[in-house]
C-alpha atoms as a PDB file:
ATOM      1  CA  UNK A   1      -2.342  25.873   2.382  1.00  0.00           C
ATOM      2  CA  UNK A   2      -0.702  23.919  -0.319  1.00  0.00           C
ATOM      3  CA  UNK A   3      -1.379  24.684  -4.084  1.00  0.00           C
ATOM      4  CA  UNK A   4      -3.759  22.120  -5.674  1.00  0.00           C
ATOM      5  CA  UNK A   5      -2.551  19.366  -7.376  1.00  0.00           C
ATOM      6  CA  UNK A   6      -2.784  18.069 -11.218  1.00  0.00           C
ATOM      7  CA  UNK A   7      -3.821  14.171 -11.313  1.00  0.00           C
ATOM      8  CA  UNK A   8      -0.159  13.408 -12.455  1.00  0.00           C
ATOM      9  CA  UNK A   9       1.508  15.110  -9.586  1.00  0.00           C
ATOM     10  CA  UNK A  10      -0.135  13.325  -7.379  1.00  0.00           C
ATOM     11  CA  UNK A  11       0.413  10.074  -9.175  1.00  0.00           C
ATOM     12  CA  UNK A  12       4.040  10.448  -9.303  1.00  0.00           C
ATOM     13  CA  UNK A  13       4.332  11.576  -5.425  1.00  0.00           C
ATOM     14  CA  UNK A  14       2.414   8.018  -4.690  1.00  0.00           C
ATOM     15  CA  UNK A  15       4.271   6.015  -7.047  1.00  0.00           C
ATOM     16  CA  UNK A  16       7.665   7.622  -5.855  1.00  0.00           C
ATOM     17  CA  UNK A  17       6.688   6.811  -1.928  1.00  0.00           C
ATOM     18  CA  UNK A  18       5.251   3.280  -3.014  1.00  0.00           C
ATOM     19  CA  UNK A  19       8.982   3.281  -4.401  1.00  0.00           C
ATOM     20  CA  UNK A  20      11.358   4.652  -1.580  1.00  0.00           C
ATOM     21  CA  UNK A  21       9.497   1.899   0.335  1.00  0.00           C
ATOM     22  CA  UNK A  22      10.659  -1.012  -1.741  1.00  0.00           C
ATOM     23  CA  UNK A  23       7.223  -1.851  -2.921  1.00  0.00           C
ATOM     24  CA  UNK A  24       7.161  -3.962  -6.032  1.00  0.00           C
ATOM     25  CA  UNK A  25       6.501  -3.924  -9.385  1.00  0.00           C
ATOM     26  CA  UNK A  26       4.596  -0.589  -9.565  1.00  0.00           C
ATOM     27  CA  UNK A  27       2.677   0.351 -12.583  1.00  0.00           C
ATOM     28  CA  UNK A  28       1.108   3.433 -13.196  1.00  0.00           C
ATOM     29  CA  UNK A  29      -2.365   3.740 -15.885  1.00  0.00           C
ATOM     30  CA  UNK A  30      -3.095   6.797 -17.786  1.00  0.00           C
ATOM     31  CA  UNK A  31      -7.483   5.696 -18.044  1.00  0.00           C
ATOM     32  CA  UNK A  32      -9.189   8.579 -18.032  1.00  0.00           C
ATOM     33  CA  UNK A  33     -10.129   8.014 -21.160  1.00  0.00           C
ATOM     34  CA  UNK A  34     -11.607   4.980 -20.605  1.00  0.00           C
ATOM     35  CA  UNK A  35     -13.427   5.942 -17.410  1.00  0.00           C
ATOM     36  CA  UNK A  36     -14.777   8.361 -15.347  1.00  0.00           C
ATOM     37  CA  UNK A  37     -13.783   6.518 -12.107  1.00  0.00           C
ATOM     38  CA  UNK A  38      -9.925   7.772 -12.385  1.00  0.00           C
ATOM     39  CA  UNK A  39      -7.350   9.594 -14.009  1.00  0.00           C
ATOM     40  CA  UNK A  40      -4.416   7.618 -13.133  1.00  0.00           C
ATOM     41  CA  UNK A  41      -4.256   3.988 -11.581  1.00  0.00           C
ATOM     42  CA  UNK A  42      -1.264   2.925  -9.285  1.00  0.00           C
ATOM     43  CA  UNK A  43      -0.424  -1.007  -9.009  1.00  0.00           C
ATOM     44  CA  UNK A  44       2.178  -2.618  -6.605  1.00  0.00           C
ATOM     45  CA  UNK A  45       2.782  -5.409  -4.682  1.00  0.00           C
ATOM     46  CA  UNK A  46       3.663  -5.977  -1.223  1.00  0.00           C
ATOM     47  CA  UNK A  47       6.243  -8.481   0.057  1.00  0.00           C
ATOM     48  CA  UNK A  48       3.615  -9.027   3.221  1.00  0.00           C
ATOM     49  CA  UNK A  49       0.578  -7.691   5.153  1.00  0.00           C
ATOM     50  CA  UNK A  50       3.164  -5.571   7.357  1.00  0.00           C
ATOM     51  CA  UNK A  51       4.212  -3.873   4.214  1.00  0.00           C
ATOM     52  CA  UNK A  52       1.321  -2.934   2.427  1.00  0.00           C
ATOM     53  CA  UNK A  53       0.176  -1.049   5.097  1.00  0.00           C
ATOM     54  CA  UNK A  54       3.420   0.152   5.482  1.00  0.00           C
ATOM     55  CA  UNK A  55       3.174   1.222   1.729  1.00  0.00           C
ATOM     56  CA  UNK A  56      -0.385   2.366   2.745  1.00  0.00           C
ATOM     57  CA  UNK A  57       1.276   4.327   5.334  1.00  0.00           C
ATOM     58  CA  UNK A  58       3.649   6.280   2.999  1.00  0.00           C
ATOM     59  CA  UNK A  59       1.590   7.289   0.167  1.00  0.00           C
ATOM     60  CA  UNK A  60      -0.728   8.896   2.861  1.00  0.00           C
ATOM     61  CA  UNK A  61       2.317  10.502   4.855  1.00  0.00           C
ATOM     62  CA  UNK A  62       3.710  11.949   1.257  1.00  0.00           C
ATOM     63  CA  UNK A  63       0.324  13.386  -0.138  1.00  0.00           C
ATOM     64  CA  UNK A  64      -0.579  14.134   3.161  1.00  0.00           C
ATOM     65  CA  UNK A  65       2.415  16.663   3.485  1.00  0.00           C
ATOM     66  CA  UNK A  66       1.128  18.101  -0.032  1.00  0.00           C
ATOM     67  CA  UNK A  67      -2.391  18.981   1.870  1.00  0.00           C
ATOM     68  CA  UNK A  68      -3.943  15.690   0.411  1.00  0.00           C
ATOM     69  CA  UNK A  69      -5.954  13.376   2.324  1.00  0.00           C
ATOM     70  CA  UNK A  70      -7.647  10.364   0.533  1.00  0.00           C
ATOM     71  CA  UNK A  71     -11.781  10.525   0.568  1.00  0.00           C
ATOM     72  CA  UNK A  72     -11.401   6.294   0.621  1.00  0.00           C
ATOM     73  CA  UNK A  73      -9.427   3.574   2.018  1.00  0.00           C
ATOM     74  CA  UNK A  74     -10.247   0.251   2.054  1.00  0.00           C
ATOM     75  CA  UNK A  75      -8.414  -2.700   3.100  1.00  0.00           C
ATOM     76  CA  UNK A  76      -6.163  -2.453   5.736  1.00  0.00           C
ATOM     77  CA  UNK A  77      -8.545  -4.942   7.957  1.00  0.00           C
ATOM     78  CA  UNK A  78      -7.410  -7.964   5.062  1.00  0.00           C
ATOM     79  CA  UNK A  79      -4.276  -5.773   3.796  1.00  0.00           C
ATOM     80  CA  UNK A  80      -4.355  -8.246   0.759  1.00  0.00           C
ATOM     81  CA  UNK A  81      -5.739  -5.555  -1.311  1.00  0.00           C
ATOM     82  CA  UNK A  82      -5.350  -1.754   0.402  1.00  0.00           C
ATOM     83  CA  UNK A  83      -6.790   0.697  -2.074  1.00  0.00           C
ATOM     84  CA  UNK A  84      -6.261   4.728  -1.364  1.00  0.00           C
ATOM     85  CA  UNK A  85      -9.034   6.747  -3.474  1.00  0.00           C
ATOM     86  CA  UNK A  86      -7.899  10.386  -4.415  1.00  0.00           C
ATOM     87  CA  UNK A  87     -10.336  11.039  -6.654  1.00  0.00           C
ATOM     88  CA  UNK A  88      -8.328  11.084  -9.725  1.00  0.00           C
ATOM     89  CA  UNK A  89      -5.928   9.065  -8.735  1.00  0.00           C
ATOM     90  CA  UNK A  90      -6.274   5.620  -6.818  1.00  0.00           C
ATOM     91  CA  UNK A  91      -3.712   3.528  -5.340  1.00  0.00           C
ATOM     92  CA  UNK A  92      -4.040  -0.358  -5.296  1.00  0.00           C
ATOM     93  CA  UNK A  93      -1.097  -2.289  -2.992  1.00  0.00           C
ATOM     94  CA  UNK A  94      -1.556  -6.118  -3.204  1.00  0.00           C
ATOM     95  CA  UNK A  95      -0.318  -8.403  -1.453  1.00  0.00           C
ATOM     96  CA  UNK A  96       0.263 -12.379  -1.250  1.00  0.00           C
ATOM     97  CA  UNK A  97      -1.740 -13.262  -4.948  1.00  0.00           C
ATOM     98  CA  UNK A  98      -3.691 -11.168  -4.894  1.00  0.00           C
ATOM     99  CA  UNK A  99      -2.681  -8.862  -7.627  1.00  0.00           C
ATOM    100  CA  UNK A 100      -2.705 -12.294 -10.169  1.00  0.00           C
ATOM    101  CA  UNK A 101      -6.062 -12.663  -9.378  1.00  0.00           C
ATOM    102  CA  UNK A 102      -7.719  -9.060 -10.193  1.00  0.00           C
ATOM    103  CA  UNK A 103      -5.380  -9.253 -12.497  1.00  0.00           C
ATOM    104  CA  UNK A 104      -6.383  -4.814 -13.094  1.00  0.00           C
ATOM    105  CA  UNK A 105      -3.286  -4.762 -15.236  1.00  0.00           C
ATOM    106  CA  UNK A 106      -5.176  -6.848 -17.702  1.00  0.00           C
ATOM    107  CA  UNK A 107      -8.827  -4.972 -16.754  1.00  0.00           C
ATOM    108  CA  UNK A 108      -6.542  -1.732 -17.743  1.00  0.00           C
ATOM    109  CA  UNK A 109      -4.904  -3.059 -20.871  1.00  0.00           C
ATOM    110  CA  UNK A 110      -6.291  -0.349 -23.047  1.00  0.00           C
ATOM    111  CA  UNK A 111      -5.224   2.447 -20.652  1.00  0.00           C
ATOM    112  CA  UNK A 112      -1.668   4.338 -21.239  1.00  0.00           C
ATOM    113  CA  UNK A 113       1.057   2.662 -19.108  1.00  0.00           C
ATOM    114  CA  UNK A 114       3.279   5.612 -18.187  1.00  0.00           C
ATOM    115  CA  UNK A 115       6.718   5.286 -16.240  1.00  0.00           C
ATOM    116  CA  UNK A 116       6.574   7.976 -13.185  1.00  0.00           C
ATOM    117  CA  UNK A 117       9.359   6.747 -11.934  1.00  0.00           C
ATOM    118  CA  UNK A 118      11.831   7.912 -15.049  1.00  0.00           C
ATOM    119  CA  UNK A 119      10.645  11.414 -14.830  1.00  0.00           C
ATOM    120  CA  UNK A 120      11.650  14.515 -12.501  1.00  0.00           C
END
């Protein structure tokens, strides 16, 4: 049985798998201080519907080896707009324009954009 994980850990395993799978533009939002809904939000866009859920795919496959499995998933009928809910971390892969239009980036502006890609 695997240890638990800390919101951030688990936000840096999805937004390195959303990564090693070429997905783009990924953004990661510290908001747990502006909501109870999350800790951490993870944005990127999908180059088409194959990918997304391909992207989909991964971030369960990674947190899944980590003893994770997400309580939500929503999406993959449209694949426009896949979200995977961990609790304290949710995962949001758009596709086509999707992302432009929900625009969360701009919902999120006050939240803490933090780079888990730079980090170790």
């Amino acid at each position: 049985m695997s240890k638990s994980l800390e919101p951030k850990e688990i936000a840096e395993i999805a937004a390195k798998a959303l990564d090693g799978k070429k997905a783009g533009d990924i953004k990661a939002v510290y908001v747990s201080k502006l909501t109870i809904v999350a800790d951490y939000f993870i944005i990127a866009s999908a180059s088409s519907g194959t990918q997304a859920k391909a992207l989909a795919d991964e971030v369960e496959l990674k947190l899944s080896e980590r003893g994770l499995k997400p309580p939500g998933v929503e999406g993959y009928s449209k694949s426009d707009w896949l979200v995977l809910d961990y609790g304290s971390v949710v995962v949001h892969i758009f596709y086509g324009e999707s992302r432009e239009f929900y625009s969360l980036e701009k919902l999120w502006a006050d939240g803490e954009s933090v780079d888990l890609l730079a980090q170790n």
